[in-house]
PDB file of N, CA and C in Angstrom:
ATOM      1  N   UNK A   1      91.352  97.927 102.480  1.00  0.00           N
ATOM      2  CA  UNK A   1      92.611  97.732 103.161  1.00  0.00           C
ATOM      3  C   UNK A   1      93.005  96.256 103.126  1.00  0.00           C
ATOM      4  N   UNK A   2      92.022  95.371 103.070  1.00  0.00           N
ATOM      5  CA  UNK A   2      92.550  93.847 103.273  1.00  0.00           C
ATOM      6  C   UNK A   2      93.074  93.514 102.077  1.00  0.00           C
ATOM      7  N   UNK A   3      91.990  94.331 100.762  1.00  0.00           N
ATOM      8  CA  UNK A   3      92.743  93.995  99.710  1.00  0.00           C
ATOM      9  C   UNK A   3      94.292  94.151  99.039  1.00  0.00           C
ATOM     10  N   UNK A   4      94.499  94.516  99.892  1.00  0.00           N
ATOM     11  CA  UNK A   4      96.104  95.347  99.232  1.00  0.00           C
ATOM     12  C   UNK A   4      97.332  94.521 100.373  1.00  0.00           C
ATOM     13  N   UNK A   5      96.538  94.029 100.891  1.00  0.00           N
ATOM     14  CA  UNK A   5      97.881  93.347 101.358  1.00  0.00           C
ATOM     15  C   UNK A   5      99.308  92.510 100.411  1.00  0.00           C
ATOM     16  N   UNK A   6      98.795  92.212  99.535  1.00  0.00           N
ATOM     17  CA  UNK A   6     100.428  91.771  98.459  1.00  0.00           C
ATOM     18  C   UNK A   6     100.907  93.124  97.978  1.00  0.00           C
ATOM     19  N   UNK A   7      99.928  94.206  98.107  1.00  0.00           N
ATOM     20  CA  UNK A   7     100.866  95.385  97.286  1.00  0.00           C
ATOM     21  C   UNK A   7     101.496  95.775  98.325  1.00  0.00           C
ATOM     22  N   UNK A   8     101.348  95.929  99.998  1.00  0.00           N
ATOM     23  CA  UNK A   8     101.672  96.238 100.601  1.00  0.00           C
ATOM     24  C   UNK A   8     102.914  95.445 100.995  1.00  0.00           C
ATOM     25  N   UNK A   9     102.996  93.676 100.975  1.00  0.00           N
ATOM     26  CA  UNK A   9     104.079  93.256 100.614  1.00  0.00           C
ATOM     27  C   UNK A   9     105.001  93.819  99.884  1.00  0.00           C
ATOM     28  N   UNK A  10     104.520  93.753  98.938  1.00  0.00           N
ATOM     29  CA  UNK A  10     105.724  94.129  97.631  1.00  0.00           C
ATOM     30  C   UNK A  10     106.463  95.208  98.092  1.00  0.00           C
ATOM     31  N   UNK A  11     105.574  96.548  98.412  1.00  0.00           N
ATOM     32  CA  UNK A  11     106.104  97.466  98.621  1.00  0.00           C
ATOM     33  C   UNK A  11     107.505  97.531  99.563  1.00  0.00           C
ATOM     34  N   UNK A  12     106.775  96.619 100.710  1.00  0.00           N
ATOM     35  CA  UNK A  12     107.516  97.038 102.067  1.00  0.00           C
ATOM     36  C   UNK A  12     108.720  96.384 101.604  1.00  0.00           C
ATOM     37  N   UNK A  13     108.806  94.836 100.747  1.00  0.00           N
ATOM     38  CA  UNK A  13     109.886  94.283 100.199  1.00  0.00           C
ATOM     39  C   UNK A  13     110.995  94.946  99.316  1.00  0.00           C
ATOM     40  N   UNK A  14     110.718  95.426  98.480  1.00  0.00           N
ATOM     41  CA  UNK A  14     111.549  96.521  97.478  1.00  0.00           C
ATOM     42  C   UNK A  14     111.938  97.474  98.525  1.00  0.00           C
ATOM     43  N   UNK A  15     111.437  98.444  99.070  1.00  0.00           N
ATOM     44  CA  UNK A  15     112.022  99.310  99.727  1.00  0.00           C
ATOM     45  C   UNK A  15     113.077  99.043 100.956  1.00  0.00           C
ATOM     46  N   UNK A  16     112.520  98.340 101.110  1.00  0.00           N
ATOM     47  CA  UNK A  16     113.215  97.630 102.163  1.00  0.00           C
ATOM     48  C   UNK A  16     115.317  96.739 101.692  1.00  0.00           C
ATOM     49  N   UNK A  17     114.881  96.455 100.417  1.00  0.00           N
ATOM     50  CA  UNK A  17     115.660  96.193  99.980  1.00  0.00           C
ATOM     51  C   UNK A  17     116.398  97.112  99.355  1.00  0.00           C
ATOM     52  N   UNK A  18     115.772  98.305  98.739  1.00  0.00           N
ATOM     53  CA  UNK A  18     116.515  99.537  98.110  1.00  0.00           C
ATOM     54  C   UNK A  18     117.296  99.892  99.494  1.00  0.00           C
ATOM     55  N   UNK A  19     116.632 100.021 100.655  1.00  0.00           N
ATOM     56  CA  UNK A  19     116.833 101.340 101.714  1.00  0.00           C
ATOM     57  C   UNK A  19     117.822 100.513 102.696  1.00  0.00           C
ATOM     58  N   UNK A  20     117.782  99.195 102.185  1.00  0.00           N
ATOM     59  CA  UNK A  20     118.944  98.892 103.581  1.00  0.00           C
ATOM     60  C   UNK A  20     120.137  97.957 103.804  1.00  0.00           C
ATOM     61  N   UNK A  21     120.406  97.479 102.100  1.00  0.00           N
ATOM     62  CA  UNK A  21     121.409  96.947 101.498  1.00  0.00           C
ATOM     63  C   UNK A  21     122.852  97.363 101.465  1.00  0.00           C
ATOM     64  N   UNK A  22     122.748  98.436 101.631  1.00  0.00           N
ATOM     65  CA  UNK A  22     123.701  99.554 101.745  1.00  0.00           C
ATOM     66  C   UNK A  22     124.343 100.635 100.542  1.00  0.00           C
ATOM     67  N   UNK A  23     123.481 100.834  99.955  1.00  0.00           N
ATOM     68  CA  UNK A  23     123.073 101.560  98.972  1.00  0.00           C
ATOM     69  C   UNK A  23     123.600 103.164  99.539  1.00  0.00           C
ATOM     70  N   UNK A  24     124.324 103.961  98.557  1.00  0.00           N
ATOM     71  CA  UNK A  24     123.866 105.467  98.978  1.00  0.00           C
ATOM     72  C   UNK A  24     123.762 106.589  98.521  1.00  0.00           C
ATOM     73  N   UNK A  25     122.848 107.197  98.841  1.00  0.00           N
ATOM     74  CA  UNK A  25     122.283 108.063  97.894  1.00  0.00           C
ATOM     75  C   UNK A  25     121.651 109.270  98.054  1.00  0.00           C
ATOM     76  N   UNK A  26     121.231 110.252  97.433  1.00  0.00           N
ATOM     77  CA  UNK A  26     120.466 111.464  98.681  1.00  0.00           C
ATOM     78  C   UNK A  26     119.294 111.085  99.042  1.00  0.00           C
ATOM     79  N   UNK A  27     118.635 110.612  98.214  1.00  0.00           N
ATOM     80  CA  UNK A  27     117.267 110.644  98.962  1.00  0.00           C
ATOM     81  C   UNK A  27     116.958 109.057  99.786  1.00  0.00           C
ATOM     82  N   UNK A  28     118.172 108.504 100.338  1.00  0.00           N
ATOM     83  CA  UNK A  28     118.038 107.372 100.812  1.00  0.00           C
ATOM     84  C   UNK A  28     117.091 107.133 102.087  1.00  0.00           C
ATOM     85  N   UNK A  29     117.390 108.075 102.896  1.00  0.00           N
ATOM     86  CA  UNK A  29     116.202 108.302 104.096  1.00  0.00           C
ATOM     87  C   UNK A  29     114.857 108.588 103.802  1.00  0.00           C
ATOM     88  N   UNK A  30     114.349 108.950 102.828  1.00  0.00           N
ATOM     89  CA  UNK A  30     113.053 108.857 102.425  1.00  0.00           C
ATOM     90  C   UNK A  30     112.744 107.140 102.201  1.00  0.00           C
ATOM     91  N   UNK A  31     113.531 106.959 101.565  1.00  0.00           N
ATOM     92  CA  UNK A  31     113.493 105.128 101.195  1.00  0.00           C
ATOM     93  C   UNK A  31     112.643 104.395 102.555  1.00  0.00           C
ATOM     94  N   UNK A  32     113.924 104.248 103.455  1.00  0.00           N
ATOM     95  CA  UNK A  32     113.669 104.377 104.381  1.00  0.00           C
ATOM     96  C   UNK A  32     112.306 104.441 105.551  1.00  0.00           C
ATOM     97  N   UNK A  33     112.047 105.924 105.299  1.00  0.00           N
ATOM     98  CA  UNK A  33     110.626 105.699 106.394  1.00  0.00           C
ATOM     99  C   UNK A  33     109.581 105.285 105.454  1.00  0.00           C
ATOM    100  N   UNK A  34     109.389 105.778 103.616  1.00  0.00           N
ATOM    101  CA  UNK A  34     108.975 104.660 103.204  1.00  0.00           C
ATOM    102  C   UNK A  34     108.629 103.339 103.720  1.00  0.00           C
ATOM    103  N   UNK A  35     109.778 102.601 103.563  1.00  0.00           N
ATOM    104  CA  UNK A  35     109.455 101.251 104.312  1.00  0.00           C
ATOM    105  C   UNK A  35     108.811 100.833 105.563  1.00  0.00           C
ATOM    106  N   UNK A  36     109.327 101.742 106.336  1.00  0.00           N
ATOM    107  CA  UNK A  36     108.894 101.247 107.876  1.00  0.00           C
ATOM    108  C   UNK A  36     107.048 101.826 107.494  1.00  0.00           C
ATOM    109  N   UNK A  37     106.631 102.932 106.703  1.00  0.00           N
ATOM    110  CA  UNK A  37     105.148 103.582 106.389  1.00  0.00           C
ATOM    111  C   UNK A  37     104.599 101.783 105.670  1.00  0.00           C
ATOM    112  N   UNK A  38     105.084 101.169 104.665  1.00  0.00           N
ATOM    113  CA  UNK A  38     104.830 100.233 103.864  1.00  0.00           C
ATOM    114  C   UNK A  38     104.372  98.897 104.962  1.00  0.00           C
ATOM    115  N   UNK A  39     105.517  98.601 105.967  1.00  0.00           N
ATOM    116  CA  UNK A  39     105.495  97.662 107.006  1.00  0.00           C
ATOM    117  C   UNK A  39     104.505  97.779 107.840  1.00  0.00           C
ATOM    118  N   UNK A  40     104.223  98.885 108.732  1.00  0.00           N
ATOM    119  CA  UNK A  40     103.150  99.466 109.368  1.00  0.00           C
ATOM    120  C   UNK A  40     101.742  99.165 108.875  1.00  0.00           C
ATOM    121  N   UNK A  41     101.430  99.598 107.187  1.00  0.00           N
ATOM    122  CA  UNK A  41     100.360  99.091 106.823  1.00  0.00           C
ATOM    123  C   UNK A  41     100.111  97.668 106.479  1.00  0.00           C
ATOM    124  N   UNK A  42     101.497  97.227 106.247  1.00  0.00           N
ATOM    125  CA  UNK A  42     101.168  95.275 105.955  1.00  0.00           C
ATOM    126  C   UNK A  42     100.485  94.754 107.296  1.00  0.00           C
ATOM    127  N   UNK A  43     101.077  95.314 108.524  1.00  0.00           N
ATOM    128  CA  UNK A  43     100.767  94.935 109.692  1.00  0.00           C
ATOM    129  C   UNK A  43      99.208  94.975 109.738  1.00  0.00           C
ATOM    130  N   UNK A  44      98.790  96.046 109.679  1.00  0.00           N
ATOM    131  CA  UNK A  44      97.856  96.471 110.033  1.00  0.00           C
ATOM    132  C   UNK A  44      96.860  95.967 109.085  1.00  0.00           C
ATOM    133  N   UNK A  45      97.343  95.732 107.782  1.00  0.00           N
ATOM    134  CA  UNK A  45      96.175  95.150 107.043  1.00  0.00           C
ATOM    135  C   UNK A  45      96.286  92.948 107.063  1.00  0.00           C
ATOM    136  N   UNK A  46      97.246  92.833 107.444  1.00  0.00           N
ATOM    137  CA  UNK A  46      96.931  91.461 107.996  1.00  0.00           C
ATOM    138  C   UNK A  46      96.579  91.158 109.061  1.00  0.00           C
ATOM    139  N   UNK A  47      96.360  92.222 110.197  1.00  0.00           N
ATOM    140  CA  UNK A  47      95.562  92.411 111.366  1.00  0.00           C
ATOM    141  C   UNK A  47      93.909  92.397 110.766  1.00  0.00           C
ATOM    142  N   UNK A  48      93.517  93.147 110.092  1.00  0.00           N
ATOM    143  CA  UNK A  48      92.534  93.611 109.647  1.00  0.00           C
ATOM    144  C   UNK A  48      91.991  92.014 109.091  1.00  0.00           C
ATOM    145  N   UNK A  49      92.779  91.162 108.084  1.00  0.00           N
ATOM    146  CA  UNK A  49      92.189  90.069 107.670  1.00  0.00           C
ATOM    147  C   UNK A  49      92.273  88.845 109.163  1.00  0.00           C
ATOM    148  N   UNK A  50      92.875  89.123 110.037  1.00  0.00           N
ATOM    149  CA  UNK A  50      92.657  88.175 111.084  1.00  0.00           C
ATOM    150  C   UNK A  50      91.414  88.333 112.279  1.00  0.00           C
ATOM    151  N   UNK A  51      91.247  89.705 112.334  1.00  0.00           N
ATOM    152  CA  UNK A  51      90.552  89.928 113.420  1.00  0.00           C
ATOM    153  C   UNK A  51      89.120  90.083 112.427  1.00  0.00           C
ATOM    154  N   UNK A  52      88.922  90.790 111.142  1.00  0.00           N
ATOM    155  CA  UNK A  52      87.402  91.069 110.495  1.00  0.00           C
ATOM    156  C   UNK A  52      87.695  89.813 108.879  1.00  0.00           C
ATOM    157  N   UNK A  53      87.202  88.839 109.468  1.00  0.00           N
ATOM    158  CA  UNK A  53      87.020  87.938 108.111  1.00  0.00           C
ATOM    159  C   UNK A  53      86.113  88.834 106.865  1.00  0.00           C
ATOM    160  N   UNK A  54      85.743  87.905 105.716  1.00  0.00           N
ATOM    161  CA  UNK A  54      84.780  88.402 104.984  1.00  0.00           C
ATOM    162  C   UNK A  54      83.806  88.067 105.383  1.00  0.00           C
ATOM    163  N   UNK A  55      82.434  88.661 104.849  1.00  0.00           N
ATOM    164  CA  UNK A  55      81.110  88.594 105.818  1.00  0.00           C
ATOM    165  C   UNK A  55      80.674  87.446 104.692  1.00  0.00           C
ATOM    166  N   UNK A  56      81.108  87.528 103.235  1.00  0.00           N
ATOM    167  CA  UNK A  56      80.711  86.331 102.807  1.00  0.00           C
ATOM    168  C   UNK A  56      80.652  84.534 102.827  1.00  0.00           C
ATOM    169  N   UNK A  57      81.695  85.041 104.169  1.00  0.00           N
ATOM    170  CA  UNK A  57      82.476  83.347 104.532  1.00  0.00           C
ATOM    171  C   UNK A  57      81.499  82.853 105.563  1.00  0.00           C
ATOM    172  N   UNK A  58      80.815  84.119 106.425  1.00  0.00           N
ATOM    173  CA  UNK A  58      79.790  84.125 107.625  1.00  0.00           C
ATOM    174  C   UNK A  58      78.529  83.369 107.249  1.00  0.00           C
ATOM    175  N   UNK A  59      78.293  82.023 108.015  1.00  0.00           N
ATOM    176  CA  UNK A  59      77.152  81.728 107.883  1.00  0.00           C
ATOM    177  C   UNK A  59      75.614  82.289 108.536  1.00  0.00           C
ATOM    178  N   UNK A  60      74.948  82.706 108.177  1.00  0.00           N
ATOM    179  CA  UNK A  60      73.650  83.206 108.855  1.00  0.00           C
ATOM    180  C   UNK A  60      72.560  81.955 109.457  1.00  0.00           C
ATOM    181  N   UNK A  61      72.123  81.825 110.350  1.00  0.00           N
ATOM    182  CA  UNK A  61      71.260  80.778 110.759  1.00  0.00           C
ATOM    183  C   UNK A  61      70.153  81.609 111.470  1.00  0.00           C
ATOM    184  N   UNK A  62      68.771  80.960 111.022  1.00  0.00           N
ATOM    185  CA  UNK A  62      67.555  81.647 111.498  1.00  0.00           C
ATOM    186  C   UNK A  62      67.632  81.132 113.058  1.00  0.00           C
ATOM    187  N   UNK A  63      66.734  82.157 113.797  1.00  0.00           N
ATOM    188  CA  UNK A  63      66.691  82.208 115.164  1.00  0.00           C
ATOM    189  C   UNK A  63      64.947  81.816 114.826  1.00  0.00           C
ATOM    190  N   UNK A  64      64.879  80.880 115.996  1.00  0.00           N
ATOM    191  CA  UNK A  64      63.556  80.167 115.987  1.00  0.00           C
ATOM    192  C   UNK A  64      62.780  81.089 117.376  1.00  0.00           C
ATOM    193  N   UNK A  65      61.963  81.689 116.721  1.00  0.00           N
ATOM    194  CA  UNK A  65      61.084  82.482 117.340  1.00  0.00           C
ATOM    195  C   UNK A  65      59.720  82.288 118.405  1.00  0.00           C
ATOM    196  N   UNK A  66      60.364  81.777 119.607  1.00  0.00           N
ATOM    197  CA  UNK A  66      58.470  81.284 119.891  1.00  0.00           C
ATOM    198  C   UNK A  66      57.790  82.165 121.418  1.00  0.00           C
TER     199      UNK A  66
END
């Protein structure tokens, strides 16, 4: 999920731009919740990179045992 955050950009961007420019068309309301589905996951996956970093960035330090 963290990885896809630019596709999830992109997405939410294009649609967003198809669905609310004022375009019209039949299947324009699909466009539509499209986008707001696209936005929802950008959210949620730049939530995801703020609140769970990578574990490779995590430093480990030994605990001194006595």
């Amino acid at each position: 999920m963290k990885r896809k955050t630019l596709l999830f950009l992109s997405l939410a961007l294009i649609t967003g731009l198809i669905g609310f420019t004022g375009l019209s068309f039949s299947g324009i309301e699909i466009v539509r919740v499209m986008f707001l589905i696209f936005a929802d996951l950008l959210i949620i996956s730049l939530m995801a990179k703020l609140f769970f970093p990578d574990k490779s960035k995590v430093k480990y330090q030994p605990v001194d045992r006595k």
